[in-house]
C-alpha atoms as a PDB file:
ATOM      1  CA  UNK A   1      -4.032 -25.194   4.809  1.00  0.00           C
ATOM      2  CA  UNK A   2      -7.124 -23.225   4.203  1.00  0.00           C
ATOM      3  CA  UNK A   3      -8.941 -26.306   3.420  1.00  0.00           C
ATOM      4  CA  UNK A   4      -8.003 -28.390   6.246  1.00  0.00           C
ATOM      5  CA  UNK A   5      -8.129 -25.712   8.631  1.00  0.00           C
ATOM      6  CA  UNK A   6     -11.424 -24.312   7.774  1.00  0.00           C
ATOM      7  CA  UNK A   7     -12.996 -28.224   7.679  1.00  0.00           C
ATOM      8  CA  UNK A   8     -12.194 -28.388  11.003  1.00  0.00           C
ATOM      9  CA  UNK A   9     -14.137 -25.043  12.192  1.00  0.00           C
ATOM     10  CA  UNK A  10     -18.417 -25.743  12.398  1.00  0.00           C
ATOM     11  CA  UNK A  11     -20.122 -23.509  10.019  1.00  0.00           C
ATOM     12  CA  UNK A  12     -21.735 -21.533  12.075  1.00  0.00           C
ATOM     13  CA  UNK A  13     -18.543 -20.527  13.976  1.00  0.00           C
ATOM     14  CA  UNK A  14     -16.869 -19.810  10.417  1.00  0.00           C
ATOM     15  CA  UNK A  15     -19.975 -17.515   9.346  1.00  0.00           C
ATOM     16  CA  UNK A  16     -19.757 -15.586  12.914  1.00  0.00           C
ATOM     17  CA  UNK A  17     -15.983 -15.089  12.576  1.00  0.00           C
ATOM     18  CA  UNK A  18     -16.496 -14.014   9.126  1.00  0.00           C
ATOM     19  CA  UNK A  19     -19.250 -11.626  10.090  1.00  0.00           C
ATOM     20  CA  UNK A  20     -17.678 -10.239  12.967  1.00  0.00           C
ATOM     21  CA  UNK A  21     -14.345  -9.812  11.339  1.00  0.00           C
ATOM     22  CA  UNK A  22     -15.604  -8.436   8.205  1.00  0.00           C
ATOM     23  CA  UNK A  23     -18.542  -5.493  10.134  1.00  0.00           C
ATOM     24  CA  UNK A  24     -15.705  -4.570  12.285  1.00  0.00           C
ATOM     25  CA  UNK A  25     -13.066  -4.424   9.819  1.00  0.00           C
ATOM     26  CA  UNK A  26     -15.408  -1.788   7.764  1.00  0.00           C
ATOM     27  CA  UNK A  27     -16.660  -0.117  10.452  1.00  0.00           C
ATOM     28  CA  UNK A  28     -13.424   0.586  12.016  1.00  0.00           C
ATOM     29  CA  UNK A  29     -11.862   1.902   8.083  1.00  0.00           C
ATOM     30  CA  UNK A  30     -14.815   4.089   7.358  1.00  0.00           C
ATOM     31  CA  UNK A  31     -15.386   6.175  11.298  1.00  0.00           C
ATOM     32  CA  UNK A  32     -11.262   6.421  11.192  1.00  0.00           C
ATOM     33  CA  UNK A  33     -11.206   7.777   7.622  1.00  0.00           C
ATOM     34  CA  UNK A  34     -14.416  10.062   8.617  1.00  0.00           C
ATOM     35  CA  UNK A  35     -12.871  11.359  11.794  1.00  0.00           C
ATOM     36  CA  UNK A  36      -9.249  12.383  10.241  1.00  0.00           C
ATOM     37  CA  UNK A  37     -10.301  13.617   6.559  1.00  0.00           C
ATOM     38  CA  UNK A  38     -11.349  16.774   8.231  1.00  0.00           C
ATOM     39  CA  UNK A  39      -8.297  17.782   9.362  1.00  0.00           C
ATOM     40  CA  UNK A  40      -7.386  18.333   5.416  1.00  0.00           C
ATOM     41  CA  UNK A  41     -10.106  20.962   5.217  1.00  0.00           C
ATOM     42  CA  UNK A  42     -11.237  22.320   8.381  1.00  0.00           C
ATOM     43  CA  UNK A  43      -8.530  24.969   9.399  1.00  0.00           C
ATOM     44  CA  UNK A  44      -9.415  24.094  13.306  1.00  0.00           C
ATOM     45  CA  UNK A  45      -9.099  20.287  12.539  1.00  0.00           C
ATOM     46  CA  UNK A  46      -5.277  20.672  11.161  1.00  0.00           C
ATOM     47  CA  UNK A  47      -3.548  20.917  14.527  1.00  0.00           C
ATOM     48  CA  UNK A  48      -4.497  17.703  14.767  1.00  0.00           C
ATOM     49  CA  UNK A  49      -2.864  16.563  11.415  1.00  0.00           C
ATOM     50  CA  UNK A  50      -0.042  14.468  13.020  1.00  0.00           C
ATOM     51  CA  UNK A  51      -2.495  12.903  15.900  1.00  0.00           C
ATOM     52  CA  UNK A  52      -5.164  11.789  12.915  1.00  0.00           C
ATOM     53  CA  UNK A  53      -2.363  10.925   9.931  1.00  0.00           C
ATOM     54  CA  UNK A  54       0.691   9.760  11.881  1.00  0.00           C
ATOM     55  CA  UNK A  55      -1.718   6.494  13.161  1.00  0.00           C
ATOM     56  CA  UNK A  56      -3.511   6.440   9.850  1.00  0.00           C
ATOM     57  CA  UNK A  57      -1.785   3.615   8.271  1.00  0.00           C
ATOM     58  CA  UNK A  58      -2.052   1.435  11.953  1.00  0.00           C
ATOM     59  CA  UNK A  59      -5.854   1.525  11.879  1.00  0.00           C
ATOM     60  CA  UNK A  60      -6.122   1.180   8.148  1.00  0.00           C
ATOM     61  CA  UNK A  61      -3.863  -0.904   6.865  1.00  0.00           C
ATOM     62  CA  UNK A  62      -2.538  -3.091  10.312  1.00  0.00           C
ATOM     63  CA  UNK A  63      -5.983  -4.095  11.619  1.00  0.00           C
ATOM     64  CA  UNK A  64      -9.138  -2.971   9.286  1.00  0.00           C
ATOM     65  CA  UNK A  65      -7.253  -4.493   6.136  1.00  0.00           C
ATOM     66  CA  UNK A  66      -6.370  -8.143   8.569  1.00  0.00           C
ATOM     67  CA  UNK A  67      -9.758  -8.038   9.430  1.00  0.00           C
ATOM     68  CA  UNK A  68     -11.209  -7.729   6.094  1.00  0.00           C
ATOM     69  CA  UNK A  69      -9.053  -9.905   5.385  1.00  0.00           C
ATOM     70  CA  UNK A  70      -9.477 -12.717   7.498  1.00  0.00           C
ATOM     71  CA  UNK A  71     -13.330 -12.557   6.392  1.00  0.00           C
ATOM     72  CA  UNK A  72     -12.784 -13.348   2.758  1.00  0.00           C
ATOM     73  CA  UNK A  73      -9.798 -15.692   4.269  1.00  0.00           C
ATOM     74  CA  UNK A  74     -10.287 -17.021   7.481  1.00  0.00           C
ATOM     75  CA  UNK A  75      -7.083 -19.157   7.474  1.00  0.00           C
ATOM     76  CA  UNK A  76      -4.374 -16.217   7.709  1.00  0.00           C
ATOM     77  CA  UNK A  77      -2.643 -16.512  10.978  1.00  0.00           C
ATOM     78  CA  UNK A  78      -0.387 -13.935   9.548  1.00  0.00           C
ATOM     79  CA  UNK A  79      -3.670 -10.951   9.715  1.00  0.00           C
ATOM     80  CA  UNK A  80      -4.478 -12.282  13.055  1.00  0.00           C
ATOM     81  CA  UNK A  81      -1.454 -12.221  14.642  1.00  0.00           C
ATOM     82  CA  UNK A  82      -0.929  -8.758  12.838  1.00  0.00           C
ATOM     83  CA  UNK A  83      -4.203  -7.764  14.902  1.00  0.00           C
ATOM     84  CA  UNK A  84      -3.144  -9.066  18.108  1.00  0.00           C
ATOM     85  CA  UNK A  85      -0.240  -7.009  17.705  1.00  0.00           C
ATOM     86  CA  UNK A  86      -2.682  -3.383  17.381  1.00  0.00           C
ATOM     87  CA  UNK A  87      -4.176  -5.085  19.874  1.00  0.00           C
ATOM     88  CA  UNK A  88      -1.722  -5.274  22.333  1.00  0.00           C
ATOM     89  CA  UNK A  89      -0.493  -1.410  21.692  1.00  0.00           C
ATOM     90  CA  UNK A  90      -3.957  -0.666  22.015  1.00  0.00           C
ATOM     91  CA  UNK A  91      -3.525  -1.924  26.206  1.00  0.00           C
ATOM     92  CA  UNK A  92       0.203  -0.865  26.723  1.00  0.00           C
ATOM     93  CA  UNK A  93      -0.239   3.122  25.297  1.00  0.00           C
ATOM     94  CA  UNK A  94      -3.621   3.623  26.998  1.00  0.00           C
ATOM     95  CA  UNK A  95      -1.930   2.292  30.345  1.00  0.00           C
ATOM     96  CA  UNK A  96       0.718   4.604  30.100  1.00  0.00           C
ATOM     97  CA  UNK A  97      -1.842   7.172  29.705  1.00  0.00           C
ATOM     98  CA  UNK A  98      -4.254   5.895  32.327  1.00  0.00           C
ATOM     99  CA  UNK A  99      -7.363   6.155  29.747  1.00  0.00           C
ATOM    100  CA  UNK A 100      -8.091   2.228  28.633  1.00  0.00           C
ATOM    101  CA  UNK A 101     -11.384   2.344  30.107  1.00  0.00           C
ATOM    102  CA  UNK A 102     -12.234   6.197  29.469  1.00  0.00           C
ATOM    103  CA  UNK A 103     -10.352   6.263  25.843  1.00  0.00           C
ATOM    104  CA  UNK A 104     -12.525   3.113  24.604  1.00  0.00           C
ATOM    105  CA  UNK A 105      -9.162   1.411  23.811  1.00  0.00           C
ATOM    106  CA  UNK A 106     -10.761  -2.044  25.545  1.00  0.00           C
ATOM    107  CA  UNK A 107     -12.899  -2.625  22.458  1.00  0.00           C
ATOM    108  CA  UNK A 108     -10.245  -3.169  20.040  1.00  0.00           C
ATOM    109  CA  UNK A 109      -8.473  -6.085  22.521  1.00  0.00           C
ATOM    110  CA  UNK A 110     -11.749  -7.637  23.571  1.00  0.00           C
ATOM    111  CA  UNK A 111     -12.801  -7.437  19.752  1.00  0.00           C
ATOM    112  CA  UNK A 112      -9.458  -9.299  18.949  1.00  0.00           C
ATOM    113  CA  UNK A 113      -9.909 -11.838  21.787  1.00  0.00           C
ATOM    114  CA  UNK A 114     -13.595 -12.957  20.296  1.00  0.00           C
ATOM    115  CA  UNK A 115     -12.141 -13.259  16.824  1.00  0.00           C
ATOM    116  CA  UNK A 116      -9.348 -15.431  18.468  1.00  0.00           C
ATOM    117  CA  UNK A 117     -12.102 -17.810  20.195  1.00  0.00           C
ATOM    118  CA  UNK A 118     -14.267 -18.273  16.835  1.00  0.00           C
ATOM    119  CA  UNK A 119     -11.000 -18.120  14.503  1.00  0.00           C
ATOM    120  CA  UNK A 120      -9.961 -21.667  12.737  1.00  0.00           C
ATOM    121  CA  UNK A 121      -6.420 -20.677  13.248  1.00  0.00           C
ATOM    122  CA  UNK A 122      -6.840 -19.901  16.909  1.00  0.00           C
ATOM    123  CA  UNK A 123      -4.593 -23.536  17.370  1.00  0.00           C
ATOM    124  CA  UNK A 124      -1.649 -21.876  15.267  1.00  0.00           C
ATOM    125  CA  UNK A 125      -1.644 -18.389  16.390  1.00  0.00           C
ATOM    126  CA  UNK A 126       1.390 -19.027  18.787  1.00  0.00           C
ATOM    127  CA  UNK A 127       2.931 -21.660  16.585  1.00  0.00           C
ATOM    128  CA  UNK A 128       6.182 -19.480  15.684  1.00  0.00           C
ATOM    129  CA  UNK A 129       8.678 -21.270  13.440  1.00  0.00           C
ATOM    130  CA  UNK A 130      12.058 -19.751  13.218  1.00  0.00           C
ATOM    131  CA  UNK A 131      12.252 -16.008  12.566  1.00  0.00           C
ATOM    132  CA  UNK A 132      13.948 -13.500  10.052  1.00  0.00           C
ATOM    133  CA  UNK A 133      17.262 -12.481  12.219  1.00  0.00           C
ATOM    134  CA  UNK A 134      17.486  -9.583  10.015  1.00  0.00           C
ATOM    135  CA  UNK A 135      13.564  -8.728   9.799  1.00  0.00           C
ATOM    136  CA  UNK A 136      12.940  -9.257  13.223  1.00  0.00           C
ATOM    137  CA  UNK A 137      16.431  -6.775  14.674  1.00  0.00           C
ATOM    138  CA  UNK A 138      15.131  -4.291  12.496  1.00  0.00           C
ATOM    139  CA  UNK A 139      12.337  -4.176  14.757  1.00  0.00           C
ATOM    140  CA  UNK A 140      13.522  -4.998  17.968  1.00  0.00           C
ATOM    141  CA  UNK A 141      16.116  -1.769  17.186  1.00  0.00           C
ATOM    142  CA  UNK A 142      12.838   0.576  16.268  1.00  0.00           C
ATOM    143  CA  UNK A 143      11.393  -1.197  19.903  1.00  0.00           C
ATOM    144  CA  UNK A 144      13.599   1.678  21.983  1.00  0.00           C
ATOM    145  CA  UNK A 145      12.997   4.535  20.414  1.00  0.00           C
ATOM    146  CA  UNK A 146       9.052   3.428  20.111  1.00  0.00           C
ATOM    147  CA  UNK A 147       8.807   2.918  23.801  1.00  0.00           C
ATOM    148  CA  UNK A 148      10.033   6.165  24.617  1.00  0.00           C
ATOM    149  CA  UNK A 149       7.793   8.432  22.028  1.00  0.00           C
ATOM    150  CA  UNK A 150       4.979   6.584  23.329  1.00  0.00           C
ATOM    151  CA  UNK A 151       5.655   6.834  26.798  1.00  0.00           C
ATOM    152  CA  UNK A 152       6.433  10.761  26.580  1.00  0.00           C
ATOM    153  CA  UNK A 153       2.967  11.105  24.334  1.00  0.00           C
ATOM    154  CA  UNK A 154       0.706   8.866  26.618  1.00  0.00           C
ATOM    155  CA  UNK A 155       1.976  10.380  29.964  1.00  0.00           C
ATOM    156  CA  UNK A 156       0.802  13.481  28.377  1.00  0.00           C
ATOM    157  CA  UNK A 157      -2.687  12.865  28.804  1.00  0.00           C
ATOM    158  CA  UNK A 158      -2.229  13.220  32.609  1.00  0.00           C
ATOM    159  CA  UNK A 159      -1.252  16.717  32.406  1.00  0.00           C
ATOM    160  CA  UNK A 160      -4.627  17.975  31.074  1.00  0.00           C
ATOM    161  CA  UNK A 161      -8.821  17.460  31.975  1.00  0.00           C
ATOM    162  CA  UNK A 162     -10.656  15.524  29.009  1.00  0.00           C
ATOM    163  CA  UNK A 163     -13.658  16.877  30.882  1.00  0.00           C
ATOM    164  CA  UNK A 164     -12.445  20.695  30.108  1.00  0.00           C
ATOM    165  CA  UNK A 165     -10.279  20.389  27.591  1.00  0.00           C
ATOM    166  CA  UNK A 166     -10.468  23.308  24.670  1.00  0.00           C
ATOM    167  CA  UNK A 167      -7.777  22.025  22.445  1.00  0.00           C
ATOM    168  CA  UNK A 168      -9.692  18.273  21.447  1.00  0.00           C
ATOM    169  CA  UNK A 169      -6.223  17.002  22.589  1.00  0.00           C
ATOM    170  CA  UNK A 170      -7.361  15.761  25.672  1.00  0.00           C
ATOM    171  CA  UNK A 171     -11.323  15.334  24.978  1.00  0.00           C
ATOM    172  CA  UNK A 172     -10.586  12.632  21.748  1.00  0.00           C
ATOM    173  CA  UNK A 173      -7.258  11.104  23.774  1.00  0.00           C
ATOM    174  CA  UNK A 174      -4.809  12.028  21.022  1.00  0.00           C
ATOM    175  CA  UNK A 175      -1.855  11.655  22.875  1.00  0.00           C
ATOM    176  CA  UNK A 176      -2.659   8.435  23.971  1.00  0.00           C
ATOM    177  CA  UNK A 177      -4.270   7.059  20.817  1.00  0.00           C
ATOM    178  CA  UNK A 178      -0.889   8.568  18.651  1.00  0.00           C
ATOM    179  CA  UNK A 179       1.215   6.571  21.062  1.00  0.00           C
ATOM    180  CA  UNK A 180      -0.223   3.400  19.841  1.00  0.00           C
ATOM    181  CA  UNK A 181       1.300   3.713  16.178  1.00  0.00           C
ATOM    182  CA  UNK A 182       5.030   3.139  17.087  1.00  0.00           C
ATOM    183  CA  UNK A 183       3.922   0.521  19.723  1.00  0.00           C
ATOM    184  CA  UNK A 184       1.860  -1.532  17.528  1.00  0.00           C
ATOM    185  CA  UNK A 185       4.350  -0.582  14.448  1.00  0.00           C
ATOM    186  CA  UNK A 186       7.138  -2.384  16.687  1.00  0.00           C
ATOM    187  CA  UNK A 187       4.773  -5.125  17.521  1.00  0.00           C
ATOM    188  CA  UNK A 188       3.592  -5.940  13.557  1.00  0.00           C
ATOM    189  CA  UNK A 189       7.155  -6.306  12.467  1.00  0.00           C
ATOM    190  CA  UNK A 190       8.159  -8.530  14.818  1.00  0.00           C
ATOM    191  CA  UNK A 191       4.969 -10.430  14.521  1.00  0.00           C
ATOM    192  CA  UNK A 192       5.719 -10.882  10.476  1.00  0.00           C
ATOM    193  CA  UNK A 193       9.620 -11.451  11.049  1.00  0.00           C
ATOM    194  CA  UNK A 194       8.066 -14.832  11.794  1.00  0.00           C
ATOM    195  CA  UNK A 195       7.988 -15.842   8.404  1.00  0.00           C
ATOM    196  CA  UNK A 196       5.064 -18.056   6.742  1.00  0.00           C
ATOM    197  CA  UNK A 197       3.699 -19.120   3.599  1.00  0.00           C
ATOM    198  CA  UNK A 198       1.928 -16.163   1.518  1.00  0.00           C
ATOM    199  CA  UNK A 199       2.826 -13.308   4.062  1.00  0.00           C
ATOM    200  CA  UNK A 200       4.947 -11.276   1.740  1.00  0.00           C
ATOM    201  CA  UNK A 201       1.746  -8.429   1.484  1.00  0.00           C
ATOM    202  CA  UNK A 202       1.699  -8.677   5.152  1.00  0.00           C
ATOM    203  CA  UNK A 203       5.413  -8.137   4.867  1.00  0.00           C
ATOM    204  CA  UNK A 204       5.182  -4.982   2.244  1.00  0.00           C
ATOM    205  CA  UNK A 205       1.872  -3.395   4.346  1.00  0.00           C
ATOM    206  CA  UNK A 206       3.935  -3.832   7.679  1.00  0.00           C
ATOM    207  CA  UNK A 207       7.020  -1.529   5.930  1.00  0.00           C
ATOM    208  CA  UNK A 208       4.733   0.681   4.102  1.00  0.00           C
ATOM    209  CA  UNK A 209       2.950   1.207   7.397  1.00  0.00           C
ATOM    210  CA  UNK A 210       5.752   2.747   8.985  1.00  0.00           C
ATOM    211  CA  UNK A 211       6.652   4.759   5.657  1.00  0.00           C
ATOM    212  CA  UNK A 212       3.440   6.452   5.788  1.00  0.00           C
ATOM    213  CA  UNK A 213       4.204   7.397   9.197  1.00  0.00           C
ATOM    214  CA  UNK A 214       7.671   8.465   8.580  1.00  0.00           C
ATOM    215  CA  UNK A 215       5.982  10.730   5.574  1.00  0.00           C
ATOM    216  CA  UNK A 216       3.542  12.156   7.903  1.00  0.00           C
ATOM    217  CA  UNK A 217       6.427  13.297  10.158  1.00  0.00           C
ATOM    218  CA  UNK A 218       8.231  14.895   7.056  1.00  0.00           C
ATOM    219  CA  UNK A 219       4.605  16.286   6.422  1.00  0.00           C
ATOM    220  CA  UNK A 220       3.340  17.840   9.354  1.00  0.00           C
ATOM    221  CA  UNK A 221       7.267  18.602  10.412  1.00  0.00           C
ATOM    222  CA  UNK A 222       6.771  21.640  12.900  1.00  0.00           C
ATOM    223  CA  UNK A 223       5.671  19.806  16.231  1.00  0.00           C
ATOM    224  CA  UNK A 224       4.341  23.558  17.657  1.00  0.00           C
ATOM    225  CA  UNK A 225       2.044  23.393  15.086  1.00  0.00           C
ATOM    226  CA  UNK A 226       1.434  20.038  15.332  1.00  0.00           C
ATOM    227  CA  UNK A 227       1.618  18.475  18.297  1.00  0.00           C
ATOM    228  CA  UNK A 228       3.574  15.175  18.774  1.00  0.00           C
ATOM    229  CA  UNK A 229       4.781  15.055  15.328  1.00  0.00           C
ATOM    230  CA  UNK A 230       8.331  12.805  14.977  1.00  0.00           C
ATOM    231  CA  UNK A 231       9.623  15.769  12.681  1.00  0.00           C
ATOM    232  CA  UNK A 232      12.241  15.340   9.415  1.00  0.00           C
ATOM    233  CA  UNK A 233      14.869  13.603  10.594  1.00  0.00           C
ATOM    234  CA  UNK A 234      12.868  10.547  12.212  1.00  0.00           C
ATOM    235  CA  UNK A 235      10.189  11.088   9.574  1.00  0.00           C
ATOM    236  CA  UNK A 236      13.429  10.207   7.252  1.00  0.00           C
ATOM    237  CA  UNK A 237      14.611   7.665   9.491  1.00  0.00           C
ATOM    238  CA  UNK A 238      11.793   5.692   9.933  1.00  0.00           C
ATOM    239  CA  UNK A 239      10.808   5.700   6.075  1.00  0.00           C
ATOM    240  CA  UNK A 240      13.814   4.355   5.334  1.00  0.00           C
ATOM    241  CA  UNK A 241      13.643   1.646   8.092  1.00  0.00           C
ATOM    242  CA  UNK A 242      10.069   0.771   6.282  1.00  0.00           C
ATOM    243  CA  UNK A 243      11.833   0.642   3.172  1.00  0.00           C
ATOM    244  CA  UNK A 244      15.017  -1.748   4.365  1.00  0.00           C
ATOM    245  CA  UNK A 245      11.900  -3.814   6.177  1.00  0.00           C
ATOM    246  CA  UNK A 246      10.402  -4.545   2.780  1.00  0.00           C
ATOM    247  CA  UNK A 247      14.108  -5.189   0.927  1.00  0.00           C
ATOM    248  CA  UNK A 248      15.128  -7.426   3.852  1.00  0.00           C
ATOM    249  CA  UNK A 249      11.344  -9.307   3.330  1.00  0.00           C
ATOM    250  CA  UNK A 250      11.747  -9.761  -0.392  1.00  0.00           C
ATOM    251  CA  UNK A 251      15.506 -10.985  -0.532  1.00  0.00           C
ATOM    252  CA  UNK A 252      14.831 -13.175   1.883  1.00  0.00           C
ATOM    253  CA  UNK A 253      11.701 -14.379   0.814  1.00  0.00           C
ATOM    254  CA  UNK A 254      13.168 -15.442  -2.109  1.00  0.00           C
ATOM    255  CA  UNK A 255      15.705 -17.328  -0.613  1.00  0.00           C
ATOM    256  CA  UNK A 256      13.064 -19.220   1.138  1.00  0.00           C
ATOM    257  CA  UNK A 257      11.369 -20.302  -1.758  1.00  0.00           C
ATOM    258  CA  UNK A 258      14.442 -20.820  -3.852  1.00  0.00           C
END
């Protein structure tokens, strides 16, 4: 497939995909790491620790890494449907917060939409064979309470001035940007239930994904301190849903190529 697919693309359209995929793809891993790595220090920064961590693994691993990724490999549909699915929480939070325009959220989604035009997969990218009952009810199940958390965080961001906001709540759009994570966490699983050839580290970065955001509930527990936090029991619950996600991959997976 790589072959084929990427013979079919013009040069010139392969290098500008490549370039665009791969600048953005750094860009976006290095400003995310350098605007949450202070919280771990800077004893102002750490009632933030939930907004900056919780999302961590969303922005790192669910769209920098597919975006990297499709610039070394053009031909994964699997990264680029994982970054339309960021993509599309990026537009449904921020509208339940009213900030898309004033949050920045539109670059991610019009970024996403370019790739789409230059990508050599752009044909296949809707092309959705049969999916993984179990993989894909997992997710659908996490859909609910995902809605709801990100509804309740988003709507948030009408209750206070970005303009004279003291907290940095407001001012950076946490509650907004933290109500992506479940959204696009939701979205990336069932994007991957659709099974393909060669997905299974999409399948194990989708399940660790929503580990690392159970952890950082279990973490940063106390949601006084830190605001919009899941706490320990749905920190526990949705590690162990990221853990059943991988199983359910892997067992399966197997049985595919048996």
């Amino acid at each position: 497939m790589d072959v084929t697919t990427t013979a079919s693309v013009g040069r010139r359209r392969l290098l500008a995909f490549r370039f665009i995929a791969g600048v953005l793809g750094s860009l976006l891993a290095l400003t995310y790491l350098a605007y949450t790595l202070p919280a771990l220090t800077d004893d102002k920064e750490k009632v933030h620790s939930f907004h900056n961590f919780g999302p961590l693994p969303v922005w790192i691993l669910l769209l920098a890494l597919p975006l990297v990724t499709l610039a070394i490999r053009p031909s994964d549909v699997v990264a680029l449907r994982i970054a339309w699915a960021v993509a599309i929480a990026n537009v449904i939070a921020p509208l339940f917060g009213q900030d898309f325009i004033s949050g920045t959220y539109f670059i991610v989604p019009v970024a996403v939409i370019v790739l789409t035009i230059l990508a050599p997969t752009r044909s296949e990218l809707l092309r959705f064979g049969s999916p993984n009952i179990a993989m894909l009810s997992l997710a659908i199940i996490a859909a609910l309470p995902a809605i709801v958390y990100a509804w309740h965080n988003a709507r948030i961001m009408l209750q206070g001035d970005p303009a004279t906001d003291m907290t940095g709540h407001w001012k950076n759009h946490h509650w907004s940007g933290v109500a992506i994570a479940p959204l696009a966490l939701v979205l990336a699983g069932i994007a991957v239930s659709f099974r393909q050839d060669g997905d299974r580290m999409w399948v194990w970065l989708v399940g660790i994904s929503a580990m690392l955001f159970g952890v950082a509930g279990i973490v940063f527990a106390d949601d006084l301190v830190y605001p919009s936090s899941i706490g320990t029991l749905w920190g526990i619950g949705v590690l162990f849903a990221g853990i059943v996600y991988i199983v359910v991959g892997e067992v399966t997976g197997k049985e595919r190529t048996a």
